[in-house]
C-alpha atoms as a PDB file:
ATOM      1  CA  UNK A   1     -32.310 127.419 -24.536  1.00  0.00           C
ATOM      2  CA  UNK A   2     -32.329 124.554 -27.296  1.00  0.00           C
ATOM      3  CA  UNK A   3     -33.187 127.978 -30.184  1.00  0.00           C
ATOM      4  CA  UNK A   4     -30.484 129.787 -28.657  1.00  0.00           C
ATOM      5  CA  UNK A   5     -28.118 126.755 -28.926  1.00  0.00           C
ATOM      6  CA  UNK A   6     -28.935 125.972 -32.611  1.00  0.00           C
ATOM      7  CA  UNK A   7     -28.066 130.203 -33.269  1.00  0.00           C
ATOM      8  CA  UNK A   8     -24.828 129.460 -31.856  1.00  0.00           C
ATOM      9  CA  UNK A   9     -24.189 126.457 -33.447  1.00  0.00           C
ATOM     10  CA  UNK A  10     -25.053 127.932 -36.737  1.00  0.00           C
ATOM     11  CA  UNK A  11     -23.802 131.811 -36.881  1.00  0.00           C
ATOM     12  CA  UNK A  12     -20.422 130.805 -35.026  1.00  0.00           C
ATOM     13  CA  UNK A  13     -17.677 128.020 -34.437  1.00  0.00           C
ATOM     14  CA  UNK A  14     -17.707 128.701 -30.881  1.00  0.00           C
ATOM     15  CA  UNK A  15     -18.407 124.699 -29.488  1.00  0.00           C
ATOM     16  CA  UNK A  16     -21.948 125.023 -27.504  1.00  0.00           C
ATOM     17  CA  UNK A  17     -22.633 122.200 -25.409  1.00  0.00           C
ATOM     18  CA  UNK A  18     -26.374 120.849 -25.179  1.00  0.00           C
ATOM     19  CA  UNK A  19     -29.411 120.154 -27.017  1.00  0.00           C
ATOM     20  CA  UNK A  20     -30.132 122.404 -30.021  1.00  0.00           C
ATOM     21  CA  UNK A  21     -33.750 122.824 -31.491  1.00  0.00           C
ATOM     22  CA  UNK A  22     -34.954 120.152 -33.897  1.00  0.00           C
ATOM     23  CA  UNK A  23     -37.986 119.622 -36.498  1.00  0.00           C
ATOM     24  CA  UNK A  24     -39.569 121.735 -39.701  1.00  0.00           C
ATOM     25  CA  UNK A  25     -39.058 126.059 -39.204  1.00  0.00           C
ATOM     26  CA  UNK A  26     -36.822 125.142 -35.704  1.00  0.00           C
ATOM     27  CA  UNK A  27     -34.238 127.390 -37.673  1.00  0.00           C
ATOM     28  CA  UNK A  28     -36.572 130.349 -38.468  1.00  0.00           C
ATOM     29  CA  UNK A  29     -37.611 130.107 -34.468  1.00  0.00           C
ATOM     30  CA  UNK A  30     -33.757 130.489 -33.346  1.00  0.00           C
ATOM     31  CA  UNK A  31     -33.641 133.212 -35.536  1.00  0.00           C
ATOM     32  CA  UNK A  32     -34.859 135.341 -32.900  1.00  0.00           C
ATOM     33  CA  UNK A  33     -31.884 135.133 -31.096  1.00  0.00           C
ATOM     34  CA  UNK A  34     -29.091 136.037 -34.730  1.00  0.00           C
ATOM     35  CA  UNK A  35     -29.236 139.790 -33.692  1.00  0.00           C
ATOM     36  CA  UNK A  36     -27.927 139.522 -30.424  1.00  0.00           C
ATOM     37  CA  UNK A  37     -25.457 136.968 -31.739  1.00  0.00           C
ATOM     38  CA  UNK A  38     -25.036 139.664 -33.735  1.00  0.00           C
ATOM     39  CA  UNK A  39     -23.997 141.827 -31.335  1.00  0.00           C
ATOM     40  CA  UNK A  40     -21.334 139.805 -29.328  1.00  0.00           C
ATOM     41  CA  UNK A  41     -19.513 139.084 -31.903  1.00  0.00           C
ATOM     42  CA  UNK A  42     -19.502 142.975 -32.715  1.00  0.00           C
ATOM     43  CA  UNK A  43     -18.142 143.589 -29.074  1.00  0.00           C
ATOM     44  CA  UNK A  44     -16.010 140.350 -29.562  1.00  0.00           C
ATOM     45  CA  UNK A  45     -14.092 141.814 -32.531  1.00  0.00           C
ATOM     46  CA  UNK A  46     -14.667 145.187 -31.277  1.00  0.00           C
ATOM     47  CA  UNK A  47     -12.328 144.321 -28.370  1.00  0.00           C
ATOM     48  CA  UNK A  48      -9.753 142.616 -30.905  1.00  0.00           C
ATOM     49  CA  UNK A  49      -9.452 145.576 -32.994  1.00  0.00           C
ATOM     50  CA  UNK A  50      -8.581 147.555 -29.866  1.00  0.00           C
ATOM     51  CA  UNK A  51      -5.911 145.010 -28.683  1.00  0.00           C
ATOM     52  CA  UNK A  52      -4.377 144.773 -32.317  1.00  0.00           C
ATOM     53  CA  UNK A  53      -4.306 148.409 -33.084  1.00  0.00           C
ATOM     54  CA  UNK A  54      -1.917 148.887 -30.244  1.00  0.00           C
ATOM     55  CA  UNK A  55       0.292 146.431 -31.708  1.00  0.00           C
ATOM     56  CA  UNK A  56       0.053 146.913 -35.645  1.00  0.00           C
ATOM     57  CA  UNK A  57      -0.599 149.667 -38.445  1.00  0.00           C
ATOM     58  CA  UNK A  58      -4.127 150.684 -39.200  1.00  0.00           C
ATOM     59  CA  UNK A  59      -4.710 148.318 -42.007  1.00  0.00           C
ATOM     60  CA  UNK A  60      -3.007 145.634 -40.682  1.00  0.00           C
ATOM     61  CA  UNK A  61      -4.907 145.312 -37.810  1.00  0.00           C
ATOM     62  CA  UNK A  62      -7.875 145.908 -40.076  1.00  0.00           C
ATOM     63  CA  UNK A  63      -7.125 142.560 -42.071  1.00  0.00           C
ATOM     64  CA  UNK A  64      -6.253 140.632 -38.905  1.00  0.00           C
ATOM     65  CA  UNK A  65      -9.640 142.023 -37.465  1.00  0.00           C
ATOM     66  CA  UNK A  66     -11.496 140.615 -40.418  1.00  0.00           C
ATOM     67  CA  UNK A  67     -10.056 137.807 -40.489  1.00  0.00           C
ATOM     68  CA  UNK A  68     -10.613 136.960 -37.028  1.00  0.00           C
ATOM     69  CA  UNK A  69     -14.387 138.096 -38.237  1.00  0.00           C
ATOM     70  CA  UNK A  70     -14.698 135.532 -40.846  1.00  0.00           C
ATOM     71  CA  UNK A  71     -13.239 132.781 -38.989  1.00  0.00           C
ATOM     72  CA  UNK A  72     -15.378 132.778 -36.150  1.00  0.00           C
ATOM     73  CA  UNK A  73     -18.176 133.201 -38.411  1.00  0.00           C
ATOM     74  CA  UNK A  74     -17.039 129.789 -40.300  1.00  0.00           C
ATOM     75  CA  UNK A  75     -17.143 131.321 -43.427  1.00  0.00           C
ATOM     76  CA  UNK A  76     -20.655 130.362 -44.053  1.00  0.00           C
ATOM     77  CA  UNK A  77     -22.305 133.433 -45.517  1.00  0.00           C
ATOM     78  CA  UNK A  78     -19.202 133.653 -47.574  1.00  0.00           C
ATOM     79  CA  UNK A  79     -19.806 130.672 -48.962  1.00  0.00           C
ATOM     80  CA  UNK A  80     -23.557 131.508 -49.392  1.00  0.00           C
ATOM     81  CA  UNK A  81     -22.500 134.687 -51.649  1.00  0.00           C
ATOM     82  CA  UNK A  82     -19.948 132.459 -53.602  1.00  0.00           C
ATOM     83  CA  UNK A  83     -22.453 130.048 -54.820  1.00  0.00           C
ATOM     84  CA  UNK A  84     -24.664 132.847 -55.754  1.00  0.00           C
ATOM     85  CA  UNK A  85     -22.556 134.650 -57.474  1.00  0.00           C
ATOM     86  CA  UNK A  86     -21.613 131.505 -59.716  1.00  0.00           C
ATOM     87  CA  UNK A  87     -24.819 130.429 -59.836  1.00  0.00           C
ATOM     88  CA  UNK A  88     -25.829 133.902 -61.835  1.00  0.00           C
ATOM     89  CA  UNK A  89     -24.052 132.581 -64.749  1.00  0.00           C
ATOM     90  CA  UNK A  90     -26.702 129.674 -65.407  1.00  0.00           C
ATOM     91  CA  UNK A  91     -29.202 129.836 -68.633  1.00  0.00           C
ATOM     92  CA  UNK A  92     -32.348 129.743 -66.476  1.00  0.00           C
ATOM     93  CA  UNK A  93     -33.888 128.945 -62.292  1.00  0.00           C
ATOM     94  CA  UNK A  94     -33.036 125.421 -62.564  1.00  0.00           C
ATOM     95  CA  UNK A  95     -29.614 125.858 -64.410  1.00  0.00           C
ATOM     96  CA  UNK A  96     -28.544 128.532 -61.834  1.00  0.00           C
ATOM     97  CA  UNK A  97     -29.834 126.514 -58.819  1.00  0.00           C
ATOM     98  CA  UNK A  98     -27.677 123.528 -60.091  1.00  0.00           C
ATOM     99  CA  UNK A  99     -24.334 125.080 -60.200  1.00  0.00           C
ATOM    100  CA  UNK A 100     -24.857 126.822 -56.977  1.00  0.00           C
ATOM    101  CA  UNK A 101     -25.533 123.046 -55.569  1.00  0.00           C
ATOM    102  CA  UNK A 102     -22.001 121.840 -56.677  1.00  0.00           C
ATOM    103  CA  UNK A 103     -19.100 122.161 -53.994  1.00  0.00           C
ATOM    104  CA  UNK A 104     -16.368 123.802 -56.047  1.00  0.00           C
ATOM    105  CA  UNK A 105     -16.193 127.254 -56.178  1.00  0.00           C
ATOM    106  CA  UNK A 106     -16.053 129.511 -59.734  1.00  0.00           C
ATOM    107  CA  UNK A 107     -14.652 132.073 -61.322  1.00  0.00           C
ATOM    108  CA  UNK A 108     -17.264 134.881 -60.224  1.00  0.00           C
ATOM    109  CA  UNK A 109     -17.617 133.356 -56.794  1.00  0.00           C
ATOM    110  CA  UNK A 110     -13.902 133.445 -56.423  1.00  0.00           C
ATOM    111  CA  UNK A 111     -13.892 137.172 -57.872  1.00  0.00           C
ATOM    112  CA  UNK A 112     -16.569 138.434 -55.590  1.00  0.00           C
ATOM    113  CA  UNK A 113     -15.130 136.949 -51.714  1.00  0.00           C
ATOM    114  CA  UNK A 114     -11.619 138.835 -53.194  1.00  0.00           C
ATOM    115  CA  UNK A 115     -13.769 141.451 -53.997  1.00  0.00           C
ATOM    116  CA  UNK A 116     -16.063 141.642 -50.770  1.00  0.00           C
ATOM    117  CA  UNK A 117     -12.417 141.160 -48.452  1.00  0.00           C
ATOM    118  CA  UNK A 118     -10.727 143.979 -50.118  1.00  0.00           C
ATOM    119  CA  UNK A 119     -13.875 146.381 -49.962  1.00  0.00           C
ATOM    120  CA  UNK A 120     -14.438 145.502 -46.296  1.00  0.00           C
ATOM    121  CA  UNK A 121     -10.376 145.383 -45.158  1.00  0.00           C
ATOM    122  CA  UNK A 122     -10.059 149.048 -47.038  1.00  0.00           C
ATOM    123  CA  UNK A 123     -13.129 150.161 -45.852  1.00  0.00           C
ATOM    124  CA  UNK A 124     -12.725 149.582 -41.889  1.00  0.00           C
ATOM    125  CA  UNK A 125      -8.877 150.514 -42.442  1.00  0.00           C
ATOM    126  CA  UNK A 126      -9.619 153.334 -43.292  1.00  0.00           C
ATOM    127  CA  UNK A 127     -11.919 154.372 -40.712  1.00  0.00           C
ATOM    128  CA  UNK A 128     -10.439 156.557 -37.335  1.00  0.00           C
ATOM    129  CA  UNK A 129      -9.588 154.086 -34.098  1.00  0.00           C
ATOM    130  CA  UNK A 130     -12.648 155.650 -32.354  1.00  0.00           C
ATOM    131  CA  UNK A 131     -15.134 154.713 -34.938  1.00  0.00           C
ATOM    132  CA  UNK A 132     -14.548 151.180 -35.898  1.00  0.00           C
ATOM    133  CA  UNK A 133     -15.462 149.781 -32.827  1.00  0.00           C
ATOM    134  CA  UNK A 134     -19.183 151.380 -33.055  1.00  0.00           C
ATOM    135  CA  UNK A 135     -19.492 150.766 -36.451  1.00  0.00           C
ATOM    136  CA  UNK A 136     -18.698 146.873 -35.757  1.00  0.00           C
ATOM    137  CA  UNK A 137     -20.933 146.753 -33.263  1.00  0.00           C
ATOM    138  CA  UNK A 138     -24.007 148.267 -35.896  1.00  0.00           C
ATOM    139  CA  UNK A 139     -22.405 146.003 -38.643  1.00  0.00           C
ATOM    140  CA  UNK A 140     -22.727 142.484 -37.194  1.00  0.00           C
ATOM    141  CA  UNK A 141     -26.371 142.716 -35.632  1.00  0.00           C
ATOM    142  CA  UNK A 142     -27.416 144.499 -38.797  1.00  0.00           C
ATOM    143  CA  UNK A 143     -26.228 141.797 -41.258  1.00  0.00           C
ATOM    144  CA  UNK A 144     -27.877 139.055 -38.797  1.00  0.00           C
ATOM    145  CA  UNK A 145     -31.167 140.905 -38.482  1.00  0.00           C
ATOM    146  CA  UNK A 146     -31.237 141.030 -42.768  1.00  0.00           C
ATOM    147  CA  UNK A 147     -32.339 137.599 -42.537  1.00  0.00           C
ATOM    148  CA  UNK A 148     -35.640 138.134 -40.479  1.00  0.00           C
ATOM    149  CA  UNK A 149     -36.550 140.620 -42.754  1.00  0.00           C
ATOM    150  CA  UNK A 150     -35.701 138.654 -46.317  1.00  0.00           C
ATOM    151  CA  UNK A 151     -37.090 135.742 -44.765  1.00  0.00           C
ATOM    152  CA  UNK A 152     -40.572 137.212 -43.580  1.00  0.00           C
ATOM    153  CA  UNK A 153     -40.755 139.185 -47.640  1.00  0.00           C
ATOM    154  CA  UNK A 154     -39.692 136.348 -49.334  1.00  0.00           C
ATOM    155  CA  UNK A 155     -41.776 133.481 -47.134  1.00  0.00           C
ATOM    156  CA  UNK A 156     -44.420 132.451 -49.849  1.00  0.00           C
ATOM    157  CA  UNK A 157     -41.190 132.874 -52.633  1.00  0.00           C
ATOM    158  CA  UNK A 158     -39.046 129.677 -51.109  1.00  0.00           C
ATOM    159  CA  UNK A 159     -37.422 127.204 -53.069  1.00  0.00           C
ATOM    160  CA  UNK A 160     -39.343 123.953 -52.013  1.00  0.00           C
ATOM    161  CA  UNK A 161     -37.355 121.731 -49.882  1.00  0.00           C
ATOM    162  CA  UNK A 162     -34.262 123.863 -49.219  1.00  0.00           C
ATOM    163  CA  UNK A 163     -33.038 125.579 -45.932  1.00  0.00           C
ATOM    164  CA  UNK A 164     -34.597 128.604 -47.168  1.00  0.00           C
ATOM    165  CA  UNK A 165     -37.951 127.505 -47.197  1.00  0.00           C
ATOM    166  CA  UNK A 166     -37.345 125.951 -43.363  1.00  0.00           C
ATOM    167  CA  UNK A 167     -36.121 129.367 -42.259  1.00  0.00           C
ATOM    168  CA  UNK A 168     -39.377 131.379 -43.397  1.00  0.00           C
ATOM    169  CA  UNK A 169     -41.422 129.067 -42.859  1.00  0.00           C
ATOM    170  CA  UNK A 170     -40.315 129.695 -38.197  1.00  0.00           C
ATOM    171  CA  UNK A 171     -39.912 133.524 -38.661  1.00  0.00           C
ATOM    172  CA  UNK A 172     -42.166 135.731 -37.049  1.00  0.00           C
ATOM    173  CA  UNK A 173     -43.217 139.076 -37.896  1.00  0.00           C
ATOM    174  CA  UNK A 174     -42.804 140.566 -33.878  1.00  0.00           C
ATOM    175  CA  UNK A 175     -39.337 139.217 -34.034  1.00  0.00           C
ATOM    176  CA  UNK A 176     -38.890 141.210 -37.499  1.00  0.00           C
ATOM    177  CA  UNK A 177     -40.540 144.152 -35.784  1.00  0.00           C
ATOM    178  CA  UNK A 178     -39.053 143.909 -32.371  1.00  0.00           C
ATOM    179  CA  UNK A 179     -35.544 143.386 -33.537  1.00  0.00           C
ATOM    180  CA  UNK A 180     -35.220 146.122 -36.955  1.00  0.00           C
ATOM    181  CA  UNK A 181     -36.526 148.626 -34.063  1.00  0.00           C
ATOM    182  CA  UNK A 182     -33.931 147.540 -31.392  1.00  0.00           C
ATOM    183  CA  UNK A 183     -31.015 147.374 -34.075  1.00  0.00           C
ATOM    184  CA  UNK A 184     -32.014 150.609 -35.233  1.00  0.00           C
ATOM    185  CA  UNK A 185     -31.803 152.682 -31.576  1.00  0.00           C
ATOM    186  CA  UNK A 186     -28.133 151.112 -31.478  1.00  0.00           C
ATOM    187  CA  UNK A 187     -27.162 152.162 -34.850  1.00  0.00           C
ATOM    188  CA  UNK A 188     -28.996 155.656 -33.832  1.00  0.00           C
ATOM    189  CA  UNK A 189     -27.304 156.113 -30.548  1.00  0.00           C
ATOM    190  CA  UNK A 190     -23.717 154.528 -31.747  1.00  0.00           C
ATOM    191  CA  UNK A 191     -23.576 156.702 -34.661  1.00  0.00           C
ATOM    192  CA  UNK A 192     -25.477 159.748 -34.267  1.00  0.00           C
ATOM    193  CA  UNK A 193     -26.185 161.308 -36.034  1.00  0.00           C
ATOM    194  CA  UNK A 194     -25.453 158.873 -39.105  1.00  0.00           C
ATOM    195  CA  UNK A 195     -26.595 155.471 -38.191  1.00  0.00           C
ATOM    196  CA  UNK A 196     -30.183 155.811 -38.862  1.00  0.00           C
ATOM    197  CA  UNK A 197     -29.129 156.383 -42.815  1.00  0.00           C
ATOM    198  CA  UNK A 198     -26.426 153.543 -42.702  1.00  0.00           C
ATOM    199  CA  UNK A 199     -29.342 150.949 -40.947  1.00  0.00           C
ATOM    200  CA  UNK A 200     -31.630 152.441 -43.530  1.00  0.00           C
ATOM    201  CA  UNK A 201     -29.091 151.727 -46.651  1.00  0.00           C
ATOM    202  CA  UNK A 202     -27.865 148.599 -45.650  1.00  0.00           C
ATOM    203  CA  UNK A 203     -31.050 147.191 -45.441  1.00  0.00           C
ATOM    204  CA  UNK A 204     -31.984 148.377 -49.092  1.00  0.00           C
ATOM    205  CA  UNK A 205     -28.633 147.099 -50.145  1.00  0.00           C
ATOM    206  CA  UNK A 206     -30.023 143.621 -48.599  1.00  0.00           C
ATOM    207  CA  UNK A 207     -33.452 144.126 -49.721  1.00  0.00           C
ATOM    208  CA  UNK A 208     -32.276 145.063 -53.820  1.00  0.00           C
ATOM    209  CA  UNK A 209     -29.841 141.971 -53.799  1.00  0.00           C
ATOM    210  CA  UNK A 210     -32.287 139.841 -52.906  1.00  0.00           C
ATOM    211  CA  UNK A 211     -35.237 140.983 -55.258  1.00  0.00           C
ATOM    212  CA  UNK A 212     -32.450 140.156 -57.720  1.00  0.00           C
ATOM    213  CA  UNK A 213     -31.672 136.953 -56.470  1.00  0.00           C
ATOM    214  CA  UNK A 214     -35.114 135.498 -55.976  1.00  0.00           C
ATOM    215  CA  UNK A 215     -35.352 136.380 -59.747  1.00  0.00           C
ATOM    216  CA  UNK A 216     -32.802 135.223 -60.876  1.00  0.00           C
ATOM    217  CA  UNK A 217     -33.164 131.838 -59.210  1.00  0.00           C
ATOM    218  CA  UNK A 218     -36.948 131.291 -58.537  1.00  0.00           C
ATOM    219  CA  UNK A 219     -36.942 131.867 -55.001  1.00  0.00           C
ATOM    220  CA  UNK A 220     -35.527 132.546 -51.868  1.00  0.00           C
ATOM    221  CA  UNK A 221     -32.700 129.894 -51.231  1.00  0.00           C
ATOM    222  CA  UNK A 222     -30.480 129.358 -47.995  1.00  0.00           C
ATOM    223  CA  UNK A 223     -27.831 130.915 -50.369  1.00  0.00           C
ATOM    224  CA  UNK A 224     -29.663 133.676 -50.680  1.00  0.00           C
ATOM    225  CA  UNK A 225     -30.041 134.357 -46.827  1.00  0.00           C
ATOM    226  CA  UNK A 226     -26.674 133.881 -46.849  1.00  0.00           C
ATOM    227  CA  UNK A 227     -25.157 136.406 -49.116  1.00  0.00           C
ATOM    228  CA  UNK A 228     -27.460 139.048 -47.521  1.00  0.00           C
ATOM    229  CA  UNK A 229     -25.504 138.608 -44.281  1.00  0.00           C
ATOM    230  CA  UNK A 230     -22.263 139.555 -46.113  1.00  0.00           C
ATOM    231  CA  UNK A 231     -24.198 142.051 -48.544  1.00  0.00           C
ATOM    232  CA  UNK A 232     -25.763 143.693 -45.637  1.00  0.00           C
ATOM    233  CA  UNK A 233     -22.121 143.887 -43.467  1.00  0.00           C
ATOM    234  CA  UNK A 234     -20.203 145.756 -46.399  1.00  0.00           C
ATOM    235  CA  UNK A 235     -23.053 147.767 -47.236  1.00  0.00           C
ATOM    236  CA  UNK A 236     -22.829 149.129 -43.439  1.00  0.00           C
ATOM    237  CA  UNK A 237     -19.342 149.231 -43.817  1.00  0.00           C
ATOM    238  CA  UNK A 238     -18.530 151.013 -46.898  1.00  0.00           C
ATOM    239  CA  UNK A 239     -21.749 153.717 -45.840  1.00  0.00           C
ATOM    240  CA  UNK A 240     -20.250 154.395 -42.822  1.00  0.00           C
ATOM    241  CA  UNK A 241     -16.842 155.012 -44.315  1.00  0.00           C
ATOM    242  CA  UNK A 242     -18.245 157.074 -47.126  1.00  0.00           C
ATOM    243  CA  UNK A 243     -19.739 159.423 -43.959  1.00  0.00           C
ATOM    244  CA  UNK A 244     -16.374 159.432 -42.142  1.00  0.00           C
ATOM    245  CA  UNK A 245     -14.787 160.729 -45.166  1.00  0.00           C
ATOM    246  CA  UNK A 246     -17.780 163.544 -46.342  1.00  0.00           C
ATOM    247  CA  UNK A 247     -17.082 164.583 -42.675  1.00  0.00           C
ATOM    248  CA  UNK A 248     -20.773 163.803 -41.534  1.00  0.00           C
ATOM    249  CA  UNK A 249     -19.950 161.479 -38.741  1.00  0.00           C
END
């Protein structure tokens, strides 16, 4: 239980009594368990959004929904997209992998979360009562199974010393395998017949900002895995509204 304890303690802010896993890659190892953290947090805010949207406007309870979202998250792979974002305006690797070091936040970090909350808030306001609730429950897992998969690519491209480095270096590839192919039959059989090409997408989305990012910053960073979460959400997000709307789901 001590990897599934350390996955709580580090996706959520929900207080987890016990012992959490310690010692070099013990992050990578909990890993395992992000997608199906993944997914309660899906059904979590799935539930919320059908308890607000009896009491408020579709894009009210949209906001409250993602705020709830980001709370219970902790705000930590918001954060990780902020410092990336800020750190892109650096002269070279080192430059860039200073500024994303220091605790204030920038101009284009501040830009992009405004950015990223009005995308997602419009996007699942958007969406029909009777869809948001499946595609929240493809969105979460899919942004916390993003990691696996950057991790496993990126492994021998870490930035030494840094939590991205102790996250590759516990991933496994059967965990990669095992959980892309579970994620994938939910996002099949939630959103036939449209959730195959919204995984699919979403995943690129995850996989072409972080080719960028390891470029721009000499490797794969915690930051990195960070920002993929959120990249990897709004990607789902904004595919599956794009769908809605072309009338294909």
């Amino acid at each position: 239980m001590a990897p599934l304890i350390l996955a709580l303690r580090f996706l959520t802010i929900v207080p987890v009594p016990g012992r959490e896993a310690e010692g070099p890659g013990a992050l990578g190892r909990a890993a395992v368990w992000f997608p199906l953290i993944g997914l309660a947090l899906g059904g979590a805010l799935a539930l919320a959004d059908a308890g607000l949207g009896r009491l408020f406007p579709s894009l009210v309870s949209a906001a409250l929904v993602l705020a709830l979202w980001k709370t219970l998250t902790g705000g930590i792979h918001l954060d990780g997209l902020a410092d990336c974002l800020d750190g892109l305006a650096g002269r070279d690797h080192e430059h860039r992998r200073a500024i994303m070091k220091h605790s204030g936040i920038g101009a284009f970090g501040a830009i992009g979360l405004i950015l990223a909350f009005l995308l997602g808030w419009t996007a699942l306001g958007g969406m029909p009562g009777g869809m948001r609730w499946r595609v929240l429950l493809v969105a979460l897992p899919l942004g916390r199974t993003a990691p696996l998969l950057v991790g496993r690519v990126f492994r021998a491209r870490t930035v030494p010393g840094g939590l991205g480095a102790q996250f590759a270096a516990g991933v496994s590839s059967p965990a990669v395998a095992g959980w892309g192919t579970a994620m994938l039959v939910v996002a099949a059989v939630l959103l036939w017949p449209g959730g195959v090409l919204i995984w699919l997408l979403a995943l690129a989305a995850v996989m072409g900002w972080s080719v960028f990012l390891v470029r721009q910053f000499g490797g794969l960073g915690g930051d990195v895995l960070g920002s993929g979460v959120e990249v990897g959400e709004l990607a789902c997000l904004l595919t599956a509204s794009a769908l809605i709307h072309l009338g294909l789901l």
